[in-house]
C-alpha atoms as a PDB file:
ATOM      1  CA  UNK A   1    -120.426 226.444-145.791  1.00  0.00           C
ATOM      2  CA  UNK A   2    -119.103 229.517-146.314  1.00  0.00           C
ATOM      3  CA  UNK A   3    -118.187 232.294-147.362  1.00  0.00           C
ATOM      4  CA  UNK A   4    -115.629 234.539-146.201  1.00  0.00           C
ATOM      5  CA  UNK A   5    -113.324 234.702-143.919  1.00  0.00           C
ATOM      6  CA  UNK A   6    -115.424 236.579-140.705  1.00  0.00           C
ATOM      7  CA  UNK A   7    -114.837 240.313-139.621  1.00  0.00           C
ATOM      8  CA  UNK A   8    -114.185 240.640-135.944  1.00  0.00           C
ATOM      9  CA  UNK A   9    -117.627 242.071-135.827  1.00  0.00           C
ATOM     10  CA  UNK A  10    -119.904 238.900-137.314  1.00  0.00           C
ATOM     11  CA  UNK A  11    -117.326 236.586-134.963  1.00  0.00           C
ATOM     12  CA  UNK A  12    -118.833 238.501-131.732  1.00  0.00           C
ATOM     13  CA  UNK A  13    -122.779 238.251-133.169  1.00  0.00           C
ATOM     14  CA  UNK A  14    -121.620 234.381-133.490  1.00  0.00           C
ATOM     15  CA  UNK A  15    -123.465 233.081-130.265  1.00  0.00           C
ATOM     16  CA  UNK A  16    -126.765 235.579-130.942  1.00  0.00           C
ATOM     17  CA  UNK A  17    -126.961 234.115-134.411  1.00  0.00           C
ATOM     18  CA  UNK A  18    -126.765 230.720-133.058  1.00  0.00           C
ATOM     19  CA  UNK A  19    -129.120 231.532-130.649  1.00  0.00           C
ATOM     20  CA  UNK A  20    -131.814 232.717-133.826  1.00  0.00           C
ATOM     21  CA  UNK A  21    -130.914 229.936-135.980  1.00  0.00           C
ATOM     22  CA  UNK A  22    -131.788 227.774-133.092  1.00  0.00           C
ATOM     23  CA  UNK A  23    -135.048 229.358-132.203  1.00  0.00           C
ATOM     24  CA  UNK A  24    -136.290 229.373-135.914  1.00  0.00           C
ATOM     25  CA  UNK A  25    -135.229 226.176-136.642  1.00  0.00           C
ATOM     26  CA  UNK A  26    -136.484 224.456-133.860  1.00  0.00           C
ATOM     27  CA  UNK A  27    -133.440 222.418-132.849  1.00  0.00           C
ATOM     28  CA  UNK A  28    -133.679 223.991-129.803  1.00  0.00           C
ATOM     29  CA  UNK A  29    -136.922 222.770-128.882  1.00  0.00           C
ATOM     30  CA  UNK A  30    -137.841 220.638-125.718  1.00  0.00           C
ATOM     31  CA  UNK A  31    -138.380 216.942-127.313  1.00  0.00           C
ATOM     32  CA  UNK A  32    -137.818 214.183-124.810  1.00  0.00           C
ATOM     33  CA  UNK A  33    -138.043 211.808-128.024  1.00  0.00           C
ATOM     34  CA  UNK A  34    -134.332 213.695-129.201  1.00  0.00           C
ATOM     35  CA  UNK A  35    -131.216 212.554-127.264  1.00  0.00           C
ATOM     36  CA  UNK A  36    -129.437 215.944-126.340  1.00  0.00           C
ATOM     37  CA  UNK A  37    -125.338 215.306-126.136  1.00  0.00           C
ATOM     38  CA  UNK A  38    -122.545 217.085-125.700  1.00  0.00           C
ATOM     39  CA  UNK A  39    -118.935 216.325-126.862  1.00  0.00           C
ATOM     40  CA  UNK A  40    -116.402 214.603-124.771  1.00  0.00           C
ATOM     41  CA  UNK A  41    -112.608 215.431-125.413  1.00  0.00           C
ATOM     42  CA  UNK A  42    -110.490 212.427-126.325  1.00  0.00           C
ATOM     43  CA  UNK A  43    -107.478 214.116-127.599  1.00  0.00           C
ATOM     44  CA  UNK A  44    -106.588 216.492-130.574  1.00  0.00           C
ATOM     45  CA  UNK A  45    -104.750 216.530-133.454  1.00  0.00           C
ATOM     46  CA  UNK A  46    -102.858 219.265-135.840  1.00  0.00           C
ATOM     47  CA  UNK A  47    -105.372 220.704-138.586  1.00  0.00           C
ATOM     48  CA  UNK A  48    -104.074 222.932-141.243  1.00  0.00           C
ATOM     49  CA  UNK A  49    -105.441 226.486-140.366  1.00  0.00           C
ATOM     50  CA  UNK A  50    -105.686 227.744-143.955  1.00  0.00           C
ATOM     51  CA  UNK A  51    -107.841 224.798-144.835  1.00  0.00           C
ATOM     52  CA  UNK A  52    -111.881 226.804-145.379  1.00  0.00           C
ATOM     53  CA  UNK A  53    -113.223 223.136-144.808  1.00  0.00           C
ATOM     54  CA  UNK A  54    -115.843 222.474-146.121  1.00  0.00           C
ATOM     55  CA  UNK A  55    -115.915 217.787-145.756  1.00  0.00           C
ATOM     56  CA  UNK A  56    -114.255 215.655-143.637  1.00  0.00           C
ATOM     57  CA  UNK A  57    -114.130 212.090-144.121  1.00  0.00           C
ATOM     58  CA  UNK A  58    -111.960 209.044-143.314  1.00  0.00           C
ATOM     59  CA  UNK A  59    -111.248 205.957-145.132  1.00  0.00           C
ATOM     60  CA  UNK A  60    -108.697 203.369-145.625  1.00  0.00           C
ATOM     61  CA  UNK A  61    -106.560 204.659-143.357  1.00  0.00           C
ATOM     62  CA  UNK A  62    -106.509 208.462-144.268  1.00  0.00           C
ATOM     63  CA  UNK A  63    -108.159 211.686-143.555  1.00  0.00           C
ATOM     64  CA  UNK A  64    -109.753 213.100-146.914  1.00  0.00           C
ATOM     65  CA  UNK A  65    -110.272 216.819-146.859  1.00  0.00           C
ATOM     66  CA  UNK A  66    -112.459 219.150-149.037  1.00  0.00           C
ATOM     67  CA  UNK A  67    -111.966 223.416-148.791  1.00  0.00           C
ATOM     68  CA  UNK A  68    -113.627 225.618-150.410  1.00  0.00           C
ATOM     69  CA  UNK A  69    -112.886 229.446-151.581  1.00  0.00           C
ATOM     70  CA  UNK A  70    -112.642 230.462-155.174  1.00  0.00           C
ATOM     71  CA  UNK A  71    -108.637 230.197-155.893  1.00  0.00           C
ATOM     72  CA  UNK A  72    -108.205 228.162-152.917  1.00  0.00           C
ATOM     73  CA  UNK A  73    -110.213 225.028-153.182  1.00  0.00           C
ATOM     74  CA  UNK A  74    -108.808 221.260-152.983  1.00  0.00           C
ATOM     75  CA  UNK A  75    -109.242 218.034-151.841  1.00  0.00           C
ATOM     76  CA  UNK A  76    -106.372 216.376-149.752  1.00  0.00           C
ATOM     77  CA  UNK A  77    -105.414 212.551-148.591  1.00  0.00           C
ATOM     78  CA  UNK A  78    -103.185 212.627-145.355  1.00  0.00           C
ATOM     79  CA  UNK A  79    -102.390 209.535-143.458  1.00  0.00           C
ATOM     80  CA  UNK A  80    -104.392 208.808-140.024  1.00  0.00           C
ATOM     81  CA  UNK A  81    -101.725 208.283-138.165  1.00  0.00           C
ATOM     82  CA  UNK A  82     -98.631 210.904-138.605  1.00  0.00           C
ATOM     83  CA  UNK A  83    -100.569 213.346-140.864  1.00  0.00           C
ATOM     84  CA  UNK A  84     -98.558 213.339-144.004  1.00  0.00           C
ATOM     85  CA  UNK A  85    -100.140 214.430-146.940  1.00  0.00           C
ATOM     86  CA  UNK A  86    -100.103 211.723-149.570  1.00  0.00           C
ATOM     87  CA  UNK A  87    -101.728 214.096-152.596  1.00  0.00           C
ATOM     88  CA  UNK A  88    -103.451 217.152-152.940  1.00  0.00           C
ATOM     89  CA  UNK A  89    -105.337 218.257-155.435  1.00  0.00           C
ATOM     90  CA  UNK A  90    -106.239 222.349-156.530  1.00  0.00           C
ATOM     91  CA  UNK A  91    -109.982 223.202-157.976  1.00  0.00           C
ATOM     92  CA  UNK A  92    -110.107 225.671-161.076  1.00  0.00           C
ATOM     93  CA  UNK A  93    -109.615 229.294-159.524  1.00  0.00           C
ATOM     94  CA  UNK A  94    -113.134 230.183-160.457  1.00  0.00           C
ATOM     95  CA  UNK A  95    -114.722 227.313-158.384  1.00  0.00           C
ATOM     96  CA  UNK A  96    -115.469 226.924-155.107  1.00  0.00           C
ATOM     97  CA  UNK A  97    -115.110 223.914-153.238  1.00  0.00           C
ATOM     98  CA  UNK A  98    -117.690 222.100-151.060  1.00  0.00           C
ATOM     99  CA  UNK A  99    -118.658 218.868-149.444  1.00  0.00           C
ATOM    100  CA  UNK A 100    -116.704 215.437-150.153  1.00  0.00           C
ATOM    101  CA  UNK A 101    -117.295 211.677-149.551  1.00  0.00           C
ATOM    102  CA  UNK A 102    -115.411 208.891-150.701  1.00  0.00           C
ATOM    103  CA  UNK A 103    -118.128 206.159-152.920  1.00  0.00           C
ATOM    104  CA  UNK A 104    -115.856 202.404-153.886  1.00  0.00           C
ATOM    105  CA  UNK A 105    -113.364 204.109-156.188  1.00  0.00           C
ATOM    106  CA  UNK A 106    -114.604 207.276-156.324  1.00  0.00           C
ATOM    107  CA  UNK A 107    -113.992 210.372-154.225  1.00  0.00           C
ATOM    108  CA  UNK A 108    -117.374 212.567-155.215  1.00  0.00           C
ATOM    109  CA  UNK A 109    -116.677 216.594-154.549  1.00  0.00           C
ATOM    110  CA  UNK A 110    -119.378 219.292-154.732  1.00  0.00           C
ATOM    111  CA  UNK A 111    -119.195 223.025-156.116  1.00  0.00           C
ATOM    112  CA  UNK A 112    -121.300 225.640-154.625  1.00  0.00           C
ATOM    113  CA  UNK A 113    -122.367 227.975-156.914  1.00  0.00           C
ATOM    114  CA  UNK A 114    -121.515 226.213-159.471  1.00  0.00           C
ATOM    115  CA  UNK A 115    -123.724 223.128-160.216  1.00  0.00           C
ATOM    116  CA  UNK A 116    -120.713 220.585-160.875  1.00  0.00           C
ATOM    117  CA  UNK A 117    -119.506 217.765-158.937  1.00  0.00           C
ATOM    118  CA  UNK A 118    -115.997 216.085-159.588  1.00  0.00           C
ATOM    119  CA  UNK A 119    -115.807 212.320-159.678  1.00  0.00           C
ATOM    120  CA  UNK A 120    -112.033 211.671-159.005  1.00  0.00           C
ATOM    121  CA  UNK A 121    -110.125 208.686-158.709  1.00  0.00           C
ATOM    122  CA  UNK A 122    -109.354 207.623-154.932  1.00  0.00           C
ATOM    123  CA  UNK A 123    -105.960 206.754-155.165  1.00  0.00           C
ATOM    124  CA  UNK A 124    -104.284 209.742-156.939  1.00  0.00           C
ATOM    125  CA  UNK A 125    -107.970 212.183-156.469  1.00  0.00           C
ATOM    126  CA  UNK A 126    -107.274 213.377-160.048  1.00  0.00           C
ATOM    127  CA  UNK A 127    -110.884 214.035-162.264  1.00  0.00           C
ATOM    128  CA  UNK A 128    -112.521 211.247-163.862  1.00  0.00           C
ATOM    129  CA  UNK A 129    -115.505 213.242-164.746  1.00  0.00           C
ATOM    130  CA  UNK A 130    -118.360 215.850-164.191  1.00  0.00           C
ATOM    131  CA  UNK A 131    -121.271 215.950-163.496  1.00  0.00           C
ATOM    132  CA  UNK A 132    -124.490 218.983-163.659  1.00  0.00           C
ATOM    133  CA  UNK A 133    -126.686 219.300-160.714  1.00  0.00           C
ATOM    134  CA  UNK A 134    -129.343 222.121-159.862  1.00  0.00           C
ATOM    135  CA  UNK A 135    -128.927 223.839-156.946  1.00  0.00           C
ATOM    136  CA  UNK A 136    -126.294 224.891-154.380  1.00  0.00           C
ATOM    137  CA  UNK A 137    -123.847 222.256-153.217  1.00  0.00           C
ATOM    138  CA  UNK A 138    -123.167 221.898-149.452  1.00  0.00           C
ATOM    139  CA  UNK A 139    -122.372 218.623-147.893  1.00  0.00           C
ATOM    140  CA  UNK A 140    -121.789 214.846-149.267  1.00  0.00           C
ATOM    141  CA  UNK A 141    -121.698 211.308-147.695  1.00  0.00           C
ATOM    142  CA  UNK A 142    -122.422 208.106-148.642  1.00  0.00           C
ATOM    143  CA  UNK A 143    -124.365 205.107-147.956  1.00  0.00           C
ATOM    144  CA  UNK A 144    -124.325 201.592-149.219  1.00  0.00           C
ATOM    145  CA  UNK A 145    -126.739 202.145-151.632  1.00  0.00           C
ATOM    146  CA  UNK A 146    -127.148 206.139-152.644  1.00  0.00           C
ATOM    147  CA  UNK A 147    -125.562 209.545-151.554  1.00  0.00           C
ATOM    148  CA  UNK A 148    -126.993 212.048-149.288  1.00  0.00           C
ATOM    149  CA  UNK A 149    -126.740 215.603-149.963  1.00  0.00           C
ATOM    150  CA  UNK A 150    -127.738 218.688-148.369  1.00  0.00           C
ATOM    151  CA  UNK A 151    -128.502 222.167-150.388  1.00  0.00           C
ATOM    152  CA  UNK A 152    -128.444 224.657-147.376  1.00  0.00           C
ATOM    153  CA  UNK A 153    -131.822 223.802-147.316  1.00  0.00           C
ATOM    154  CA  UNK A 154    -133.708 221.420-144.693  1.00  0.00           C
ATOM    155  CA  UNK A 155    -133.649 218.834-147.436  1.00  0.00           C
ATOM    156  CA  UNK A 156    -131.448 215.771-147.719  1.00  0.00           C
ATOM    157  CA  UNK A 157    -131.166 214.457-150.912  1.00  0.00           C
ATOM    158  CA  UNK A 158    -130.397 211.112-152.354  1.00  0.00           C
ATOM    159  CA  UNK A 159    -128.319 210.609-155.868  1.00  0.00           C
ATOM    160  CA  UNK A 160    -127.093 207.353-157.481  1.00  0.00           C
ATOM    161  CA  UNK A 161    -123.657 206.542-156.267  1.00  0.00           C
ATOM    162  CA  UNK A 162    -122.145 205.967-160.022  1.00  0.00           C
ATOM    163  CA  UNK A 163    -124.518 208.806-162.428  1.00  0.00           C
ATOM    164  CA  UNK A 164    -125.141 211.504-159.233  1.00  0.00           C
ATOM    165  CA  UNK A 165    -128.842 211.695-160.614  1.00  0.00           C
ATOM    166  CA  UNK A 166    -130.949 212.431-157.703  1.00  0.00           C
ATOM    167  CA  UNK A 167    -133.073 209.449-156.785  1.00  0.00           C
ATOM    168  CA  UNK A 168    -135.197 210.846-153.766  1.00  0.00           C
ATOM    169  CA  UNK A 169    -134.877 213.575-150.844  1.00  0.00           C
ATOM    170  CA  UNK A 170    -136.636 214.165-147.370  1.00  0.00           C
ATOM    171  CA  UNK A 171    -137.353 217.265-144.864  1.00  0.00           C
ATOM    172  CA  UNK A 172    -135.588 216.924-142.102  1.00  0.00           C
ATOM    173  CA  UNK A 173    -137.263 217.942-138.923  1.00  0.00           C
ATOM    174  CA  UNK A 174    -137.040 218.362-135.127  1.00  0.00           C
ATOM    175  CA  UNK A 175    -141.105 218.164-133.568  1.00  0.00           C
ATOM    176  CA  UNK A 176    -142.562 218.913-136.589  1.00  0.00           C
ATOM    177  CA  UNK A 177    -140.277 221.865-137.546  1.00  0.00           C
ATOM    178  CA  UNK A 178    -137.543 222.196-140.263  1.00  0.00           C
ATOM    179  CA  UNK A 179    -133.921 222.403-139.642  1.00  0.00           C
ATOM    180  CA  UNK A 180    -132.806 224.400-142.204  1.00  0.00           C
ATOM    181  CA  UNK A 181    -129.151 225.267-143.197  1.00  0.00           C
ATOM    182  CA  UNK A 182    -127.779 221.750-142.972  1.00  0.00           C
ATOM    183  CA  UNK A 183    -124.281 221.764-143.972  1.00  0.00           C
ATOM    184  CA  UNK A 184    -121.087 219.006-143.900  1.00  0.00           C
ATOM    185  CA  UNK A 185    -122.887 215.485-143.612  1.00  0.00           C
ATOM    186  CA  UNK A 186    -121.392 212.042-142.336  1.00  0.00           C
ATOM    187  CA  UNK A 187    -122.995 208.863-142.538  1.00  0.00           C
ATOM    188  CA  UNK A 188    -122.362 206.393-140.117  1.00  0.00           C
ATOM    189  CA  UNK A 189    -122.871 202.233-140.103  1.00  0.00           C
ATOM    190  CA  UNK A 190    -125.341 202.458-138.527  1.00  0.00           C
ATOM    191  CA  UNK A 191    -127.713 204.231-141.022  1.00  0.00           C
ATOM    192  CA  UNK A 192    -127.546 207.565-139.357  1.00  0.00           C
ATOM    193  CA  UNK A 193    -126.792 211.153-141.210  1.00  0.00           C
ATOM    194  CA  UNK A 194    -124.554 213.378-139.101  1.00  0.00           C
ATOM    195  CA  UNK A 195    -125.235 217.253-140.021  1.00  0.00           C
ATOM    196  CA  UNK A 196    -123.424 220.286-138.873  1.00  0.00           C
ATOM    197  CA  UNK A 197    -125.588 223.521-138.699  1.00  0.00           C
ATOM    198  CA  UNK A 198    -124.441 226.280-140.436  1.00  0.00           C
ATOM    199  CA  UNK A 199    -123.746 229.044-138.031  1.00  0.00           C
ATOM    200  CA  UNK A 200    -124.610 227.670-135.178  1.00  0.00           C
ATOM    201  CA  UNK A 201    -122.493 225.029-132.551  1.00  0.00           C
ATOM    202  CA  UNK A 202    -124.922 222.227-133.189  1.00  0.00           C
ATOM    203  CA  UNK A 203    -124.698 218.470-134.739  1.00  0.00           C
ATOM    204  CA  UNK A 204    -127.791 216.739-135.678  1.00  0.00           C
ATOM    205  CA  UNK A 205    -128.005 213.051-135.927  1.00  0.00           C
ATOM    206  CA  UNK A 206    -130.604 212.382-138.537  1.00  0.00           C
ATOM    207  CA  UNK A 207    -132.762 209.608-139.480  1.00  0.00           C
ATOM    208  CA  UNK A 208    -132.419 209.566-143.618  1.00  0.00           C
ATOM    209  CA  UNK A 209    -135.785 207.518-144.020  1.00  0.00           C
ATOM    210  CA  UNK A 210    -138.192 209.832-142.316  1.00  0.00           C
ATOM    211  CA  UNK A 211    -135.921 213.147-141.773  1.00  0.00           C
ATOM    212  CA  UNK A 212    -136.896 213.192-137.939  1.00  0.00           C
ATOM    213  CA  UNK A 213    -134.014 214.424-135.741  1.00  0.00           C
ATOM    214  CA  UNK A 214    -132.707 211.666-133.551  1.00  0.00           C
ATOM    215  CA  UNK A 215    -130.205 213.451-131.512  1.00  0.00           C
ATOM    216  CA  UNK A 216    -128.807 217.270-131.134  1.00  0.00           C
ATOM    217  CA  UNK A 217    -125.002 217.370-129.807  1.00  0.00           C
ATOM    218  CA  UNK A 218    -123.783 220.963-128.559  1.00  0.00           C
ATOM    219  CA  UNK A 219    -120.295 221.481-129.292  1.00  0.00           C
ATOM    220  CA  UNK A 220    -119.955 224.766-128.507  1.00  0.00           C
ATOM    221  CA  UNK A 221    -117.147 224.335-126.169  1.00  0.00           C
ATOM    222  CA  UNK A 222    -114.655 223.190-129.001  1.00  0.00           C
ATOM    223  CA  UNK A 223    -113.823 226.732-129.677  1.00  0.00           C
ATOM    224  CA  UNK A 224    -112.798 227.995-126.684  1.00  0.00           C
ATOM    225  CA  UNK A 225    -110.539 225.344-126.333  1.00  0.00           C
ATOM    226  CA  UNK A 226    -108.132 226.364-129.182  1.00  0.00           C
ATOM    227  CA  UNK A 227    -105.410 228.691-127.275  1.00  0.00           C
ATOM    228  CA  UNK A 228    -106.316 232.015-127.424  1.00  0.00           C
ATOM    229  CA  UNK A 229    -102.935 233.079-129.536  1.00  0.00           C
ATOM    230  CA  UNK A 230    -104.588 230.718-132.510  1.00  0.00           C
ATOM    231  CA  UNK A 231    -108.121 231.865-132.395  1.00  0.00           C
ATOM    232  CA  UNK A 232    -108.200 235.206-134.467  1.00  0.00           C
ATOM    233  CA  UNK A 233    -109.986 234.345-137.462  1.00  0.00           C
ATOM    234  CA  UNK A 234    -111.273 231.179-136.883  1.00  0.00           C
ATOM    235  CA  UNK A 235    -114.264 230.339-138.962  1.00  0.00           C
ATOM    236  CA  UNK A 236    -117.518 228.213-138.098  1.00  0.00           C
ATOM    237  CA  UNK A 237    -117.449 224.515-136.958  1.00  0.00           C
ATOM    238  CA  UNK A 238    -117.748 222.682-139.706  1.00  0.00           C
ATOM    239  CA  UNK A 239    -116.203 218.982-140.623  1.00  0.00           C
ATOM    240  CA  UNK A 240    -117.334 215.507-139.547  1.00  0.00           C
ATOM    241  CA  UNK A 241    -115.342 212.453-139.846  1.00  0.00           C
ATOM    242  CA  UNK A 242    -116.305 209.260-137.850  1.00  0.00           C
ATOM    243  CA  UNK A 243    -113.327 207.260-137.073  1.00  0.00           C
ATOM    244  CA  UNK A 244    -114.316 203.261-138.662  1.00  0.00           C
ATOM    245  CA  UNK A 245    -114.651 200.446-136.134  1.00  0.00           C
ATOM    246  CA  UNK A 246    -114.946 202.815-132.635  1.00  0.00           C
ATOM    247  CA  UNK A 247    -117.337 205.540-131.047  1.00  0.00           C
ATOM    248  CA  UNK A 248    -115.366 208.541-132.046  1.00  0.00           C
ATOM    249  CA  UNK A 249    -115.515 210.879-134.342  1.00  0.00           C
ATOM    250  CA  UNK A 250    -113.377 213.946-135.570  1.00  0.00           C
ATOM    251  CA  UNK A 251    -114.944 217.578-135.777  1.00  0.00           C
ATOM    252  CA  UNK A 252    -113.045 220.529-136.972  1.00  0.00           C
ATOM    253  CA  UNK A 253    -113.952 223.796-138.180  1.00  0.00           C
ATOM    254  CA  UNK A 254    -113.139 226.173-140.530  1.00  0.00           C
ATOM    255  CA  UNK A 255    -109.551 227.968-140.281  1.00  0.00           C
ATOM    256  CA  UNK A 256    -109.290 226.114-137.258  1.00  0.00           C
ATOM    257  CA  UNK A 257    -105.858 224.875-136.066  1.00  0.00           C
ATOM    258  CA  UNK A 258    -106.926 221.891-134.152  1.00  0.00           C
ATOM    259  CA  UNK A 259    -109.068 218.747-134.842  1.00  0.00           C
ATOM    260  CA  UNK A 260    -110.729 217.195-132.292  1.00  0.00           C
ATOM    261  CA  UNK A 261    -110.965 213.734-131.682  1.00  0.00           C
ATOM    262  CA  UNK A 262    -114.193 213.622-129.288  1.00  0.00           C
ATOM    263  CA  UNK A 263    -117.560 211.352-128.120  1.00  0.00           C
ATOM    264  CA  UNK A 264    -120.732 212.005-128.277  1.00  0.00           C
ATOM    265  CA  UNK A 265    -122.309 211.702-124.708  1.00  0.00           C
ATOM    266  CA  UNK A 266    -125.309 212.231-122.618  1.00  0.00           C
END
């Protein structure tokens, strides 16, 4: 999420509020049953720093990118490899753009305010269709057999991958307490939800069947490693994409002028 770009004054309050979020939503609670990780550094890689991003996802070979900000909302295809864009798409000016994930054909894109999701073709991302939802739209992935969703609430919720009618939802929650403000969302082979925080430097790795936080990763260090001459105005970390067939993923944020390619580690 959201919303504007940050005055110098909320970008200095950025570690308190992390600190609060983190104290009221209990993802900074002692639990030797959660795996705590950090983020290990592979190598980076050029991000757009006008892209608000707002989902992250890879598939067949390119990077597919979601922004949001009324007037300056897309969704973008760039190869893997070199980083050419192959298409890009604009949102109506009056829409903001929010969380994407790419379904068999279909590249599903949420709204935030504005209860409509876009079903566009994946090869040439141009709309197929909408659809009405309740609700605030955040993140998007998908699984095999449903999509996930989050609402800025604690809840994940489940639609049908081909009508986006919502089939089911869960609390998620670290030692009995709920992590609210869940935000860009990756699903990974192995049946786990990846969730930024909003506001805060944290990842959660969720189990989708009960909601119970599996694992907390701190990336709070990604920030201070963009050089200082590209920092000013840099946004929250936000963007998830988990690179097919290895252990790393890429994390981003928004306005930021780097992606990093990183591990999760102990």
């Amino acid at each position: 999420m959201h919303r504007r770009r940050p005055t110098a004054t909320a970008l200095s309050c950025t570690v308190v509020v992390a600190a609060a979020l983190t104290s009221c939503t209990g993802t900074g609670d002692d639990d030797p049953t959660v795996d705590t990780l950090r983020v290990e550094v592979v190598t980076t890689h050029p991000h757009d720093s006008s892209a608000f991003t707002q989902g992250l996802e890879i598939d067949d070979g390119e990077l597919l990118e979601g922004t949001g900000i009324e007037g300056a909302s897309r969704v973008s295809a760039r190869n893997l490899v070199d980083g050419s864009e192959r298409v890009r798409v604009d949102l109506p000016d009056d829409m903001f753009g929010e969380g994407i994930t790419v379904a068999g054909d279909t590249v599903w894109q949420l709204t935030w305010r504005d209860g409509v999701a876009f079903a566009r073709d994946r090869g040439s991302l141009t709309e197929q269709r909408r659809v009405s939802y309740t609700g605030e739209g955040w993140g998007l992935c998908a699984q095999p057999d449903r999509l996930v969703m989050s609402d800025g609430s604690a809840d994940l919720v489940f639609r049908d991958l081909g009508s986006f009618e919502e089939i089911g939802r869960v609390t998620v929650r670290r030692g009995g307490r709920e992590v609210p403000r869940l935000n860009e969302l990756e699903c990974t082979d192995d049946g786990a939800v990846y969730a930024n925080v909003w506001k805060s430097d944290e990842i959660v790795r969720i189990d989708p069947e009960s909601g119970r936080v599996t694992a907390v990763v701190d990336a709070a260090e990604l920030a201070g490693r963009i050089p200082a001459d590209e920092r000013a105005g840099i946004d929250v970390l936000n963007g998830i994409a988990h690179i097919p067939g290895t252990d790393r993923f890429l994390l981003t944020g928004k306005y930021w002028p780097v992606l990093f390619e990183v591990r999760f580690v102990q």
